[in-house]
N, C-alpha and C. Protein backbone atom coordinates (compact mmCIF):
# COMPACT_ATOMS: atom_id res chain seq x y z
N UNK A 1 31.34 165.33 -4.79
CA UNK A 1 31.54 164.05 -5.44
C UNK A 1 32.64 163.31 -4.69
N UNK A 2 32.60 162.25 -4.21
CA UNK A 2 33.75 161.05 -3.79
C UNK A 2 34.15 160.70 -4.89
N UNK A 3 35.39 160.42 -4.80
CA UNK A 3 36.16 160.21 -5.72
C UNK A 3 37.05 158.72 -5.52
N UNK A 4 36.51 157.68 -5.52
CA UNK A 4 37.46 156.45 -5.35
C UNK A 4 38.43 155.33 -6.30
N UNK A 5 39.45 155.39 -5.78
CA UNK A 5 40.45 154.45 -6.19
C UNK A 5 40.02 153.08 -6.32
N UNK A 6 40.15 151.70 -7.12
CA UNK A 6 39.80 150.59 -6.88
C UNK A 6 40.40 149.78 -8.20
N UNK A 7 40.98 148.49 -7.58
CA UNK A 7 41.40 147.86 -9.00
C UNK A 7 40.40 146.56 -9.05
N UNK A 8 40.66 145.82 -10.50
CA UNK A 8 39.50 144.84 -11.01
C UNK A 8 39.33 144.22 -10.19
N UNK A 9 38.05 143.62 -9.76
CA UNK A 9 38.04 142.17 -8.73
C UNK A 9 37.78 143.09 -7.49
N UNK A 10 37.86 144.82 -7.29
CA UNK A 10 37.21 145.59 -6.14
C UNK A 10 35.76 146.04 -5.89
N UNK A 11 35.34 145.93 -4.82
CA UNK A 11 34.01 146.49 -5.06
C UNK A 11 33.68 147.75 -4.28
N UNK A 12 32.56 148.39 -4.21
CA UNK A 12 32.12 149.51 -3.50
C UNK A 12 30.85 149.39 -3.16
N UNK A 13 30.32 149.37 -2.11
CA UNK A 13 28.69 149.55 -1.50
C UNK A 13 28.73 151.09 -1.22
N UNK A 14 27.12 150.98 -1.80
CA UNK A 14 26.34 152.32 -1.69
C UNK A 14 25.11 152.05 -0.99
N UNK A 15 25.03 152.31 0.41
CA UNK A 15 24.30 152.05 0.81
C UNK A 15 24.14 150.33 1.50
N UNK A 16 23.24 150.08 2.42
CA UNK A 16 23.03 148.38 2.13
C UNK A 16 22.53 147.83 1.38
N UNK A 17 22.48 148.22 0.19
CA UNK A 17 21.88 147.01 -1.56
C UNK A 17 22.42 147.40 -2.70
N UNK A 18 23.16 148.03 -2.66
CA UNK A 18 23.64 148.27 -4.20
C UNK A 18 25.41 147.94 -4.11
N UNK A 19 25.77 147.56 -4.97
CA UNK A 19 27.17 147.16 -5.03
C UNK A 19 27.43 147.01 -5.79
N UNK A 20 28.44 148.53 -6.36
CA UNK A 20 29.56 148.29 -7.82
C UNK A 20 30.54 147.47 -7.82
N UNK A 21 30.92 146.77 -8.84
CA UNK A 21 32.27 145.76 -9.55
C UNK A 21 32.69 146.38 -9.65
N UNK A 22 34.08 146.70 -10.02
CA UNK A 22 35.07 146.75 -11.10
C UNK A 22 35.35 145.28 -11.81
N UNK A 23 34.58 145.35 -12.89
CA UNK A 23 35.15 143.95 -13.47
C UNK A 23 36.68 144.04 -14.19
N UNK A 24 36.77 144.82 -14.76
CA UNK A 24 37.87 144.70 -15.72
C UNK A 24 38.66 146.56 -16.00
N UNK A 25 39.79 146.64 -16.10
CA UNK A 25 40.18 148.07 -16.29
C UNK A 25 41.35 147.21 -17.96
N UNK A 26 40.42 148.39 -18.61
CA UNK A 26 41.29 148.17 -19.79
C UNK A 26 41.68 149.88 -20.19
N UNK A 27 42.40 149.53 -21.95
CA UNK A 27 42.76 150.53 -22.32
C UNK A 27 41.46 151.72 -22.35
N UNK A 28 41.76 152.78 -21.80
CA UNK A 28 40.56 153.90 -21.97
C UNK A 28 39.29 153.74 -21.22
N UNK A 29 38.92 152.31 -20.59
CA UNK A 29 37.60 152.47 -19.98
C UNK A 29 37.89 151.17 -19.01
N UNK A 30 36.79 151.45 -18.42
CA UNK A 30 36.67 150.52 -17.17
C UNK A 30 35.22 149.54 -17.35
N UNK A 31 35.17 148.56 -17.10
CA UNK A 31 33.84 147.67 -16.97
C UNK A 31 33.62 146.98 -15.71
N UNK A 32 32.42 147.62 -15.04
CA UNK A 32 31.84 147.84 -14.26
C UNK A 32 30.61 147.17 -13.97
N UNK A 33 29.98 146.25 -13.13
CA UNK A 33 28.97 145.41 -12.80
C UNK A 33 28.21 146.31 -11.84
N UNK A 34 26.89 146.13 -12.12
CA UNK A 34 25.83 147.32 -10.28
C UNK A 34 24.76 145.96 -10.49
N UNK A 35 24.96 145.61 -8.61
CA UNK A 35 24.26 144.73 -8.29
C UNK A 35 22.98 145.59 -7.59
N UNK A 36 21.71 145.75 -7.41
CA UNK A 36 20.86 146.68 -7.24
C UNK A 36 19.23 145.93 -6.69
N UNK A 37 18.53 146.24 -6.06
CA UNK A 37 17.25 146.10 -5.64
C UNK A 37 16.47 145.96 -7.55
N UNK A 38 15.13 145.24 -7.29
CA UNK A 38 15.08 145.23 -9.23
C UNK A 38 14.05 146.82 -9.23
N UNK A 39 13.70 146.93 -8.01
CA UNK A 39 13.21 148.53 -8.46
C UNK A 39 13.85 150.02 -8.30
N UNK A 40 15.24 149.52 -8.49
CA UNK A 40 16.22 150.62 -8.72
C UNK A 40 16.33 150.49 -10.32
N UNK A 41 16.58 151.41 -11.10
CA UNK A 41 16.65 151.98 -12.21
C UNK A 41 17.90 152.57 -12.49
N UNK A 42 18.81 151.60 -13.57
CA UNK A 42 20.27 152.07 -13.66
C UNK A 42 20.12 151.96 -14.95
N UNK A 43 20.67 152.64 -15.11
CA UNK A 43 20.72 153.33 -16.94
C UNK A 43 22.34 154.48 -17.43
N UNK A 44 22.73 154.08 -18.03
CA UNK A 44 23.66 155.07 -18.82
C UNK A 44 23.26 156.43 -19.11
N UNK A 45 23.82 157.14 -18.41
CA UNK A 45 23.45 159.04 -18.64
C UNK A 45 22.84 159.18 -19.69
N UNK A 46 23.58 158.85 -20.74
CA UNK A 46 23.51 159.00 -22.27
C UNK A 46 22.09 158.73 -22.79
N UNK A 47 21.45 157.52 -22.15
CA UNK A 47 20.50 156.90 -22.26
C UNK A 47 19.14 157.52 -21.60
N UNK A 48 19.31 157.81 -20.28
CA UNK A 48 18.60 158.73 -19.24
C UNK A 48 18.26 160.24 -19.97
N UNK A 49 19.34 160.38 -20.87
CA UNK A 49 18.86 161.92 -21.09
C UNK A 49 18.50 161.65 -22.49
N UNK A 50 18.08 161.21 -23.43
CA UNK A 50 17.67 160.10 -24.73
C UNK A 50 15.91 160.47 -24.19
N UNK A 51 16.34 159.52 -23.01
CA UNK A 51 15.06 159.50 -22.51
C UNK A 51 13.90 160.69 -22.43
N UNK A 52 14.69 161.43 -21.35
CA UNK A 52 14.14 163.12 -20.88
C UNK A 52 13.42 163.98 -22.24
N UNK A 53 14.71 163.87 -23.41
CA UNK A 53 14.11 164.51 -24.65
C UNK A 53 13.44 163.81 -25.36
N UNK A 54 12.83 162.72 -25.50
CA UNK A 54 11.68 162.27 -25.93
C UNK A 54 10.51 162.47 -25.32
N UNK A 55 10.51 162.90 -24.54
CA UNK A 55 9.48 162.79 -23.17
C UNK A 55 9.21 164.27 -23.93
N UNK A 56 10.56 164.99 -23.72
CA UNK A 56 9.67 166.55 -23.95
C UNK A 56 9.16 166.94 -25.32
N UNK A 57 9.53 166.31 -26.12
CA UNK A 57 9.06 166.15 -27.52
C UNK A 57 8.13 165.80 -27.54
N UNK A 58 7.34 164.64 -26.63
CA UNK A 58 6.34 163.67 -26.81
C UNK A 58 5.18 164.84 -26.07
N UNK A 59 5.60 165.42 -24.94
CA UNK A 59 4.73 166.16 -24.89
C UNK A 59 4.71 167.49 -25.31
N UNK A 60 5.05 168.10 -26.16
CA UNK A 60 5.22 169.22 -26.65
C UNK A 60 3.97 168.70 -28.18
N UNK A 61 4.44 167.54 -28.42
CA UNK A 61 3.32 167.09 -29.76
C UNK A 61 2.32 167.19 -29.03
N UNK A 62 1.98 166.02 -27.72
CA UNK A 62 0.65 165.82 -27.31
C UNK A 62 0.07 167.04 -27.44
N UNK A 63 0.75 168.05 -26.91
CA UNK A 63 0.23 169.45 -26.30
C UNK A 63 -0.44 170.40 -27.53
N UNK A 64 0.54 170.29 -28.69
CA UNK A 64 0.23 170.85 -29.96
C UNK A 64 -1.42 170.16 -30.26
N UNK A 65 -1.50 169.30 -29.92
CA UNK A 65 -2.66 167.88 -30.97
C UNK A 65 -3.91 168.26 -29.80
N UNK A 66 -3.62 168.64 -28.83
CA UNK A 66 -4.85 169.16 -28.25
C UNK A 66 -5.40 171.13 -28.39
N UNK A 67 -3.90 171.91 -28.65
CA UNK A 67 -4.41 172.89 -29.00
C UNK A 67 -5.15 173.19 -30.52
N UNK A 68 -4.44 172.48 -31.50
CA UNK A 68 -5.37 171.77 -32.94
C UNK A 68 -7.11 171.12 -32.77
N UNK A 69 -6.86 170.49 -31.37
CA UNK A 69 -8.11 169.74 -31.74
C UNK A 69 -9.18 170.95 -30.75
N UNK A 70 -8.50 171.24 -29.81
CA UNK A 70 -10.20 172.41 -28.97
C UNK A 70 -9.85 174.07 -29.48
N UNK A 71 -9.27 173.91 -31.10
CA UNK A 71 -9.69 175.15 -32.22
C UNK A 71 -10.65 174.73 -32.85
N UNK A 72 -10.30 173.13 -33.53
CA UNK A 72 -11.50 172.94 -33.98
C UNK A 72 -12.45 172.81 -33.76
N UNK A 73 -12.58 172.38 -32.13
CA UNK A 73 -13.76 172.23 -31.58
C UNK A 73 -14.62 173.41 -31.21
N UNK A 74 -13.72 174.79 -31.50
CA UNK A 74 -14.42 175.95 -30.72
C UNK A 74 -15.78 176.46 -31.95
N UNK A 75 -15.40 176.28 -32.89
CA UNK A 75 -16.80 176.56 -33.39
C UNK A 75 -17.97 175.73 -33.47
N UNK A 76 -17.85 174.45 -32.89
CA UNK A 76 -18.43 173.49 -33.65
C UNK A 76 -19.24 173.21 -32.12
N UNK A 77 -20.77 173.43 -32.15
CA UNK A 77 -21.75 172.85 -31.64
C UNK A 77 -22.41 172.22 -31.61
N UNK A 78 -22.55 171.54 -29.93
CA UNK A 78 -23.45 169.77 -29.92
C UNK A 78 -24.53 170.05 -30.15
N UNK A 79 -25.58 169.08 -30.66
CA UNK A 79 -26.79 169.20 -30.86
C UNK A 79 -27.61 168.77 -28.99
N UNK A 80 -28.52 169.57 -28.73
CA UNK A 80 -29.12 169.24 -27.39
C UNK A 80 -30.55 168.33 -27.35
């Protein structure tokens, strides 16, 4: 991990297209601007991993709702 120093009104490039602010350093936190390509995807950790466990929930149901549905289907024959 880099670890950088910077006061408000500083910036940092990552790369050639992305570029953090420091907008403002207050008590306890910092506020921070990311200038970015629009098909980069910036999101709050907090939010990103929100994300992840819905996903695995979502498919853990899907997954349930198809082992429910080809039980029921195992006895049940098409007419030819």
């Amino acid at each position: 991990m880099l670890i950088l120093t910077r006061k408000a009104g500083e910036k940092i490039r990552i790369g050639d297209d992305i570029t953090i602010h420091v907008v403002d350093i207050g008590k306890g936190n910092v506020r921070i601007g990311v200038e970015a390509p629009k098909e980069v995807t910036i999101m709050r950790q907090e939010v990103g991993q929100r994300i992840e466990e819905e996903n695995r929930m979502a498919a853990k149901r899907n997954r349930n709702t198809l082992v429910h549905a080809a039980s029921m289907l195992k006895g049940h024959k098409t007419k030819e």
